[in-house]
C-alpha atoms as a PDB file:
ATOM      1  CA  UNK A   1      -6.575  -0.432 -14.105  1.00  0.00           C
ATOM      2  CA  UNK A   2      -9.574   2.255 -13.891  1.00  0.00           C
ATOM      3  CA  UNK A   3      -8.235   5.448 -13.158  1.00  0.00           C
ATOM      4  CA  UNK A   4     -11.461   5.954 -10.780  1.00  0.00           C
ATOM      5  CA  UNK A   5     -10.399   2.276  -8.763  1.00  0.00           C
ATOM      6  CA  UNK A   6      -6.604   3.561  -8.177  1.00  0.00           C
ATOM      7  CA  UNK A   7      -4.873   5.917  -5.918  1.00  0.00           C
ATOM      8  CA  UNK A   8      -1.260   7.164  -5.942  1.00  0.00           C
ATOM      9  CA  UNK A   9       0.425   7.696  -2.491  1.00  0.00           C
ATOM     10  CA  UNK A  10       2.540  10.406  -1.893  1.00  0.00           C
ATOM     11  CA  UNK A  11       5.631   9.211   0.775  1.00  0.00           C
ATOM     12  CA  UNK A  12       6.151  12.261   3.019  1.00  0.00           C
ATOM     13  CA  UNK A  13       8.349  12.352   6.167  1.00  0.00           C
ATOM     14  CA  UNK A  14       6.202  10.346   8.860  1.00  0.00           C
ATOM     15  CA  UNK A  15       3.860   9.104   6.533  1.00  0.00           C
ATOM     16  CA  UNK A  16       2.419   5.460   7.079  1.00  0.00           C
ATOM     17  CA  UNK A  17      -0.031   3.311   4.612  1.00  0.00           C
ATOM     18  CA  UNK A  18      -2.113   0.476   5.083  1.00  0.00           C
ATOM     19  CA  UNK A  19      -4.618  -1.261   3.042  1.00  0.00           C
ATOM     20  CA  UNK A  20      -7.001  -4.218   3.535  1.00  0.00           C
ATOM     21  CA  UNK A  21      -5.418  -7.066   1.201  1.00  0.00           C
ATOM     22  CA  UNK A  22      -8.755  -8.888   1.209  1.00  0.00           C
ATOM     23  CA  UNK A  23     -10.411  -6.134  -1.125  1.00  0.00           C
ATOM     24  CA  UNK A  24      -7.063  -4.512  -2.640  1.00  0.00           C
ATOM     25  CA  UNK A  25      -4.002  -4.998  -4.834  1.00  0.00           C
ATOM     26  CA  UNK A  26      -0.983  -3.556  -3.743  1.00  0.00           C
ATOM     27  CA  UNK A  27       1.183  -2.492  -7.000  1.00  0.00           C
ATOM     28  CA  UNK A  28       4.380  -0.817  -5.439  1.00  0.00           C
ATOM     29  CA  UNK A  29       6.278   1.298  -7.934  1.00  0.00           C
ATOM     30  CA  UNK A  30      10.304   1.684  -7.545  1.00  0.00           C
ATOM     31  CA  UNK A  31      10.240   5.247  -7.659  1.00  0.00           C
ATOM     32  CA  UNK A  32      11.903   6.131  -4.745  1.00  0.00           C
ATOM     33  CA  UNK A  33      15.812   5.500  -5.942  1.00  0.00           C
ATOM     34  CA  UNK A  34      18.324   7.237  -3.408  1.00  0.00           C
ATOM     35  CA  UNK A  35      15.349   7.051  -0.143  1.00  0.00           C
ATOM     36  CA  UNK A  36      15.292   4.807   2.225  1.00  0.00           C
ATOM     37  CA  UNK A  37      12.460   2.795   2.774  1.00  0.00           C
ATOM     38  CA  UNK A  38      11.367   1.066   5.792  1.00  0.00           C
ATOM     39  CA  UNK A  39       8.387  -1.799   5.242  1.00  0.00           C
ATOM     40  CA  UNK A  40       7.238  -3.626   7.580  1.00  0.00           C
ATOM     41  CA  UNK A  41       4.173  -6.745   6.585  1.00  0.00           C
ATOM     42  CA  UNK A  42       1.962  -7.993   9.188  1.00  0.00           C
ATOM     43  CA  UNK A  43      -1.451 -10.200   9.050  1.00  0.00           C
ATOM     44  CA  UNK A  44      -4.417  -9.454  11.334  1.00  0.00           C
ATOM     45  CA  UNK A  45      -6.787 -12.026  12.004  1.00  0.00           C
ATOM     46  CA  UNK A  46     -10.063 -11.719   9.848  1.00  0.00           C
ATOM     47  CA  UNK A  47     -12.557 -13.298   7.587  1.00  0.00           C
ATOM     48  CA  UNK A  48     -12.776 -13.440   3.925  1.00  0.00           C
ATOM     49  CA  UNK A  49     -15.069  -9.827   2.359  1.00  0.00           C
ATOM     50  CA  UNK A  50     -17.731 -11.516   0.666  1.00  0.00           C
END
């Protein structure tokens, strides 16, 4: 909830995100009423961040 720890992505035609689940939360925010929105979750391999 620190303002410095957060970022706010801005969806633009093409755009893709990723983040590393082992280090982040993802928060998604409904604000995209009337857009489509294509998601697609996958899981690479890895090892716990310690």
């Amino acid at each position: 909830t620190n303002d410095a720890y957060t970022t706010r992505f801005v969806w633009q035609p093409g755009s893709v995100a990723f983040w590393d689940n082992r280090a982040t939360w993802h928060y998604a925010l409904n604000d995209y009423h009337g857009d489509f929105r294509l998601m697609h979750r996958i899981t690479i391999e890895g090892c716990p961040l310690v």
